[in-house]
N, C-alpha and C. Protein backbone atom coordinates (compact mmCIF):
# COMPACT_ATOMS: atom_id res chain seq x y z
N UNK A 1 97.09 87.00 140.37
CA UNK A 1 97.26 85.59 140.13
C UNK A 1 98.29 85.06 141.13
N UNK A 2 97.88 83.51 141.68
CA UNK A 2 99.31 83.14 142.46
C UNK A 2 100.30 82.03 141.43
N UNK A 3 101.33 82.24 142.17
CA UNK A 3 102.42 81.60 141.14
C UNK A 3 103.09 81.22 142.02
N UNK A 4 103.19 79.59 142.11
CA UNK A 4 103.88 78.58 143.05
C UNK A 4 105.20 79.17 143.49
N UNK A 5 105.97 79.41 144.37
CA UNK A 5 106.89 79.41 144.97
C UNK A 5 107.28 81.01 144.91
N UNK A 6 106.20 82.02 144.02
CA UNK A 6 106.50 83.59 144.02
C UNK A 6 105.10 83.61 145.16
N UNK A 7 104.62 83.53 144.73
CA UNK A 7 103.21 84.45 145.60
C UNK A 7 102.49 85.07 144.39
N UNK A 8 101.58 86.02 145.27
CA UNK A 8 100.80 86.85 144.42
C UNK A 8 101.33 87.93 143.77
N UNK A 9 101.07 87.86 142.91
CA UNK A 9 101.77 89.12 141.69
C UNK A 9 100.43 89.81 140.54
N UNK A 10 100.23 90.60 140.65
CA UNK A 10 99.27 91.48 140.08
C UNK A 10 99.75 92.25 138.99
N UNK A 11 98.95 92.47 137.83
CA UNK A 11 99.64 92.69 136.57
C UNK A 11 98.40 93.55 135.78
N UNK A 12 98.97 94.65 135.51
CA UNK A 12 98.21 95.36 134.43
C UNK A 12 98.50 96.34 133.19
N UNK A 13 97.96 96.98 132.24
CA UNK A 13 98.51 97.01 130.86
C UNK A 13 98.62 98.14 130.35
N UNK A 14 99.19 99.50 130.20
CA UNK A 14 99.09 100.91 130.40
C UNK A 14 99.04 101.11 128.70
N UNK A 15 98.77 101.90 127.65
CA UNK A 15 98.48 102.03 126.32
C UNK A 15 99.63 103.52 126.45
N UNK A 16 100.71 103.47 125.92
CA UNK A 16 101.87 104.64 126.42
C UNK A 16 101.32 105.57 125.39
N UNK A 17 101.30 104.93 124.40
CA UNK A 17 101.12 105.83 122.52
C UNK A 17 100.51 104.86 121.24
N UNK A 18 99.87 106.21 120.75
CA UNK A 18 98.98 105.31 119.57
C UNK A 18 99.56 106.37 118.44
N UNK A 19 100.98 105.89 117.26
CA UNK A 19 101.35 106.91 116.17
C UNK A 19 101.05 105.71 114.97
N UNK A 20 99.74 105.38 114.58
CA UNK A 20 99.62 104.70 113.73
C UNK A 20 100.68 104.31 112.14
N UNK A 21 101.35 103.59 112.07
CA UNK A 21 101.09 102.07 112.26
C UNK A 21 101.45 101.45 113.57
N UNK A 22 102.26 102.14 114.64
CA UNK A 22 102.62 101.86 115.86
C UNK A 22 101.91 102.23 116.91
N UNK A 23 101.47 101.07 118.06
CA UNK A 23 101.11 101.11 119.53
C UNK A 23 102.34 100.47 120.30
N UNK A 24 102.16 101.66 120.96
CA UNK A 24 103.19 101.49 122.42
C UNK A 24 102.31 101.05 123.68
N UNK A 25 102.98 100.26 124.47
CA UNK A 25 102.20 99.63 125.69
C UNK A 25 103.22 99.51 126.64
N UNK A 26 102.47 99.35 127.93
CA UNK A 26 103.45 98.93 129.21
C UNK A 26 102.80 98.03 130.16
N UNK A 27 103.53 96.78 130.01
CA UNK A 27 102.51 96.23 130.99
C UNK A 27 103.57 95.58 132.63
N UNK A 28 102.92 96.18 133.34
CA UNK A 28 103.67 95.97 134.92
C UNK A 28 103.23 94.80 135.59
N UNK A 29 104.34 94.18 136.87
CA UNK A 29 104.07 93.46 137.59
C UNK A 29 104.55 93.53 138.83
N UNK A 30 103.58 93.45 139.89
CA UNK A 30 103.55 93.72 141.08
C UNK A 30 103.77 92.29 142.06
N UNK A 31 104.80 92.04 142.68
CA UNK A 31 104.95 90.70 143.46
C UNK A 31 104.46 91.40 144.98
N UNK A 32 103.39 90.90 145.35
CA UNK A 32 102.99 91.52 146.71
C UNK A 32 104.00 91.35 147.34
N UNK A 33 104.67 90.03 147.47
CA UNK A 33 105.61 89.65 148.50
C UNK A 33 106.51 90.30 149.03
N UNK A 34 107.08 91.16 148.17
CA UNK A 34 108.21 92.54 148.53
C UNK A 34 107.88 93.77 148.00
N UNK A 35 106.51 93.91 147.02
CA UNK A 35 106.57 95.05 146.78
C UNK A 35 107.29 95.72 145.00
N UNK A 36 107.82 94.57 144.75
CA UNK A 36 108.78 94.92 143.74
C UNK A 36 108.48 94.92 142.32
N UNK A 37 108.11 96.17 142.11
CA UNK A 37 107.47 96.38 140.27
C UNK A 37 108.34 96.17 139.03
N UNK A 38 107.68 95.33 137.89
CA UNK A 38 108.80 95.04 137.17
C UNK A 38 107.75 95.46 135.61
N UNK A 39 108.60 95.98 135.11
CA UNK A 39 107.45 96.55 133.76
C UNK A 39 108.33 95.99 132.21
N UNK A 40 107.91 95.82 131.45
CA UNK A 40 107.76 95.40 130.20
C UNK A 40 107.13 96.42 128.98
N UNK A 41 108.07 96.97 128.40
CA UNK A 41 107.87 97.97 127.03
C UNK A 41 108.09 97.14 125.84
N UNK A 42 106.56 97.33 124.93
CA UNK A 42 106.13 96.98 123.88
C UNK A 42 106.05 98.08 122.93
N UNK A 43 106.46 97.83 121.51
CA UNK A 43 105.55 98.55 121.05
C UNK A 43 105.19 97.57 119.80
N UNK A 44 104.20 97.87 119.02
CA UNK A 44 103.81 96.64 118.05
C UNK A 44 103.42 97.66 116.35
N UNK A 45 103.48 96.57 115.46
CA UNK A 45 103.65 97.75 114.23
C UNK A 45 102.01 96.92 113.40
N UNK A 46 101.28 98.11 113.14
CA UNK A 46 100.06 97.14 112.12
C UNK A 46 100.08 97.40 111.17
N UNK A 47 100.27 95.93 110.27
CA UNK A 47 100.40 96.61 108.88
C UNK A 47 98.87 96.25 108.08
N UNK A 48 98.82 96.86 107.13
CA UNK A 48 97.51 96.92 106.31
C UNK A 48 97.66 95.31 105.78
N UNK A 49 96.00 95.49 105.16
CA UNK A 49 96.13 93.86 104.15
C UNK A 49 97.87 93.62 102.97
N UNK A 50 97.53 94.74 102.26
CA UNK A 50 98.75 94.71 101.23
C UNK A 50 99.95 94.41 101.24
N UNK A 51 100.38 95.24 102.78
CA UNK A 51 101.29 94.87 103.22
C UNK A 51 102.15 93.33 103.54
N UNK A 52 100.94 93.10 104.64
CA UNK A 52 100.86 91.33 104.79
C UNK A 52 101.16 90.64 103.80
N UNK A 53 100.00 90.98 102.50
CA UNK A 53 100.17 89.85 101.17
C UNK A 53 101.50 90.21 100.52
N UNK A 54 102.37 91.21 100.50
CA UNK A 54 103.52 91.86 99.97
C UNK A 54 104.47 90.47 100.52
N UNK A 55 104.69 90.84 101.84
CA UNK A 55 105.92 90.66 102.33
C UNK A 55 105.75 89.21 102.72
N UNK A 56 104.60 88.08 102.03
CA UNK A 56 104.50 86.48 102.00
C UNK A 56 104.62 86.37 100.92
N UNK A 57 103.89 87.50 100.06
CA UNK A 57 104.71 86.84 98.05
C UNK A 57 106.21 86.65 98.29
N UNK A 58 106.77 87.70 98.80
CA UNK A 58 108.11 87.50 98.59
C UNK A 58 109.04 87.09 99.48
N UNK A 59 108.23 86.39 99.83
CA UNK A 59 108.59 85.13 101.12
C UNK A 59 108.48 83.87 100.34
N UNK A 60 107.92 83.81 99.40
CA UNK A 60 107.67 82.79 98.63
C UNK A 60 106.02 82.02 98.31
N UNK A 61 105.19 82.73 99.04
CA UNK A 61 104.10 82.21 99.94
C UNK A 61 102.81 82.39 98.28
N UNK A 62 101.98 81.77 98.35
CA UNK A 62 100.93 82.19 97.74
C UNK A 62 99.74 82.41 98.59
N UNK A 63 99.48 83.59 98.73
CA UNK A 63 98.08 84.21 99.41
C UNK A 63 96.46 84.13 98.53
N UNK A 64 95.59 83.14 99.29
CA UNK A 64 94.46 82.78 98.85
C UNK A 64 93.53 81.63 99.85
N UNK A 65 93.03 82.69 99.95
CA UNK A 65 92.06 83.75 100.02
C UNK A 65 92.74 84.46 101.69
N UNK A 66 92.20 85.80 101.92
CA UNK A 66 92.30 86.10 103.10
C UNK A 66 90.94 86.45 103.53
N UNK A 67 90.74 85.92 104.99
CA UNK A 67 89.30 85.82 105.65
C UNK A 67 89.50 86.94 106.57
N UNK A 68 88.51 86.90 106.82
CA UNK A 68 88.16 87.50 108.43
C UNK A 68 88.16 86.88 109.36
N UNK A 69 88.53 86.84 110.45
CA UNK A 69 88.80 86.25 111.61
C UNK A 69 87.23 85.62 112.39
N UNK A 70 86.80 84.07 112.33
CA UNK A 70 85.59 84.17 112.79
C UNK A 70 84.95 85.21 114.08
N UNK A 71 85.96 85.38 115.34
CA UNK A 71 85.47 85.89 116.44
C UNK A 71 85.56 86.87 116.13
N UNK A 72 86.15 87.78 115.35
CA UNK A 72 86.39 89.19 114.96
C UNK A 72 85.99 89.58 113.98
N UNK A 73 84.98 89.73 113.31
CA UNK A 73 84.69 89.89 111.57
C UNK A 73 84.74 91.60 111.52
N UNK A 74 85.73 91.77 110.61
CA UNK A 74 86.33 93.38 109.97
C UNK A 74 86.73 93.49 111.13
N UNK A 75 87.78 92.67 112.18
CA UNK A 75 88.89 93.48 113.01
C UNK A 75 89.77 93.00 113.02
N UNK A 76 89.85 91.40 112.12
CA UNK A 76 91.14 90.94 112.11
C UNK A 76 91.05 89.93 111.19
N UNK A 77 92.36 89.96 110.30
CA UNK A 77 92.30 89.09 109.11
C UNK A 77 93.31 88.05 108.99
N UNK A 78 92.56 86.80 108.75
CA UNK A 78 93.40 85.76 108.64
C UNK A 78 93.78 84.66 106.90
N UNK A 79 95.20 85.52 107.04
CA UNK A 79 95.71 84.94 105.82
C UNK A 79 96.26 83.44 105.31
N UNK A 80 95.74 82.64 104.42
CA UNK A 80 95.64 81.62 103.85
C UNK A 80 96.52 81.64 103.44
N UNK A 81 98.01 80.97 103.47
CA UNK A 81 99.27 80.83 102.25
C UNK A 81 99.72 79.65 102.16
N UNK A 82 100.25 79.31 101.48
CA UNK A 82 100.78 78.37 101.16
C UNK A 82 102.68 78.38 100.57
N UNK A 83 103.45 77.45 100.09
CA UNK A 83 104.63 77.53 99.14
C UNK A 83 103.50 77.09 98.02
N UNK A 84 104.38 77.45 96.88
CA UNK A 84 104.24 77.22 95.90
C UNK A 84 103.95 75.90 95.45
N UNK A 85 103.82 75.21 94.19
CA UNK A 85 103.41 74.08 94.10
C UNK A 85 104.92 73.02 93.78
N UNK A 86 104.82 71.78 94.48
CA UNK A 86 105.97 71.21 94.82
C UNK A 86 106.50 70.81 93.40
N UNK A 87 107.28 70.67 93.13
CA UNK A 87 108.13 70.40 91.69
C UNK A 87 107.29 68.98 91.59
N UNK A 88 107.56 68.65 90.35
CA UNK A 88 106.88 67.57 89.47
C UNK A 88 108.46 66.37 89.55
């Protein structure tokens, strides 16, 4: 990709470790202009449905309904919450 006043810089995404609930990643960047690699360590945690609905109950949240993700159906779920209902 070019990027106004850097130049071209090229970028790609290495998968370090998979210890489920955790993925580790690395993703690098290459500035042609000098040569100079600059990398970025991720790692990301997945938690199950239960989990999710756990830790928004007691966030305060009411969970209803959770879907499936239209572009993704059974690879990613999208949860419905709300607060509670506003005082009277």
């Amino acid at each position: 990709m070019h990027i106004p006043e850097v130049g071209e810089v090229e970028t790609w995404t290495d998968l370090m470790e998979v210890a489920l609930p955790l993925v580790s990643f690395q993703t690098s960047f290459l500035f042609r202009s000098d040569g100079t690699v600059l990398t970025s360590r991720s790692t990301l945690r997945f938690r199950d449905r239960a989990e999710v609905a756990a830790s928004l109950t007691a966030s305060g949240f009411v969970v209803d309904p959770v879907r499936d993700a239209p572009d993704r159906p059974g690879l990613e779920m999208v949860f419905v919450a709300a607060t509670g209902l506003p005082s009277p």
